[in-house]
Protein backbone atom coordinates (compact mmCIF):
# COMPACT_ATOMS: atom_id res chain seq x y z
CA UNK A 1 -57.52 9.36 -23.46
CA UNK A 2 -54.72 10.14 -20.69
CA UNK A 3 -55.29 7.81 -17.68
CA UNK A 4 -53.08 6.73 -14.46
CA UNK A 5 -49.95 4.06 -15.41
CA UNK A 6 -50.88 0.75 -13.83
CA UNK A 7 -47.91 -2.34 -13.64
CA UNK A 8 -48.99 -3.36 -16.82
CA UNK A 9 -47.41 -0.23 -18.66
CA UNK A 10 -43.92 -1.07 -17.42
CA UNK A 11 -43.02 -2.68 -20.61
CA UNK A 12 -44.44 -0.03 -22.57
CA UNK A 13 -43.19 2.62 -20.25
CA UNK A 14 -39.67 1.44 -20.76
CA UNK A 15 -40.11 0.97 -24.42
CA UNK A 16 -40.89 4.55 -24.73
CA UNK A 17 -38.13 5.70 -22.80
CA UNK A 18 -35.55 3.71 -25.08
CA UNK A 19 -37.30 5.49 -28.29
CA UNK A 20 -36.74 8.83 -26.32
CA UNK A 21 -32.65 7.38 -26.14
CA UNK A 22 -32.52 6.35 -29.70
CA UNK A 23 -33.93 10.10 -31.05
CA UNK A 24 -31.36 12.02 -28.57
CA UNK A 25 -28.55 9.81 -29.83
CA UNK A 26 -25.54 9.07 -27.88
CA UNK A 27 -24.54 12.68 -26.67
CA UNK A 28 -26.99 12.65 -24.07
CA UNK A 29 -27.28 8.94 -23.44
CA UNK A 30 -24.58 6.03 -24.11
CA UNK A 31 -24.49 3.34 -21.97
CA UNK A 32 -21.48 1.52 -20.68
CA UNK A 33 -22.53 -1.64 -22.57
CA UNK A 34 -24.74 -1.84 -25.43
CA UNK A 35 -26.64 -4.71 -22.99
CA UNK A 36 -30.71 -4.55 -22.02
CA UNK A 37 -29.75 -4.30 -18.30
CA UNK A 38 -30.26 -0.60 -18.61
CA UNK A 39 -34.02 -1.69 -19.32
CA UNK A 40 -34.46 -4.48 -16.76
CA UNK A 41 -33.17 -1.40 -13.79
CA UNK A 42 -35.64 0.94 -15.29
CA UNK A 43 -38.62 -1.56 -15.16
CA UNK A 44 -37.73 -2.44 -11.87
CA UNK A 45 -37.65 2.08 -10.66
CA UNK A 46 -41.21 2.16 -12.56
CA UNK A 47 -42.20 -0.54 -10.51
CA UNK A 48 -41.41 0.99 -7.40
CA UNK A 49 -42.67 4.29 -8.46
CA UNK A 50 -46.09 3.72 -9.29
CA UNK A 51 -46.91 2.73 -5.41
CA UNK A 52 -45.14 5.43 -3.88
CA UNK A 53 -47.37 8.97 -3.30
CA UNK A 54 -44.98 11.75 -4.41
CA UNK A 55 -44.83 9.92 -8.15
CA UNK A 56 -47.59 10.05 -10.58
CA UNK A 57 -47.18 8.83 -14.27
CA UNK A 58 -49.87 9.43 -16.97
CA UNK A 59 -50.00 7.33 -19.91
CA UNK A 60 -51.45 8.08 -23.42
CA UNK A 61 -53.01 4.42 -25.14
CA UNK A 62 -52.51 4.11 -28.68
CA UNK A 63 -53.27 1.86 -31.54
CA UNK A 64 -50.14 -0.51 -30.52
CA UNK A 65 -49.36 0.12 -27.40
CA UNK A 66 -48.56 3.49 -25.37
CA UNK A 67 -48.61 6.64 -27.93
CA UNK A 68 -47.38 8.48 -24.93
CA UNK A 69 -46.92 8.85 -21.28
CA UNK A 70 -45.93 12.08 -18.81
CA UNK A 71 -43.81 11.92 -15.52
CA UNK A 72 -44.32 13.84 -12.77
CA UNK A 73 -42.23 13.81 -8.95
CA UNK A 74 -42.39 15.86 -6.02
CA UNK A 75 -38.82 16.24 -4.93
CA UNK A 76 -38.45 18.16 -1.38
């Protein structure tokens, strides 16, 4: 069942995005330092994105966690 992300998806959101990394492989993302502060910037954007009107992210709930989740911004 798709429903609206809430704050407690953050981790999961973040996770997923990092799985998207790993499958593209480093031509399309490699950053500067192998480090997790890549992760800790992204959880903070999600944060700030889920209150703000002109964002709207779906998520998909799976067996462990997220299965999926869909992005969507209105840029002007």
């Amino acid at each position: 069942m798709t429903r609206k992300a809430t704050g407690h998806a953050i981790a999961e959101l973040v996770r997923l995005r990092a799985l998207l990394f790993d499958d593209l492989g480093g031509d399309f993302f490699n950053p500067a330092n192998a480090s997790d502060d890549w992760r800790d910037a992204l959880a903070r954007v999600f944060k700030q994105k889920l209150t703000e009107p002109d964002c709207l992210i779906l998520v998909v709930d799976g067996d462990s966690g997220l299965a999926a989740c869909g992005i969507g911004v209105i840029e002007q």
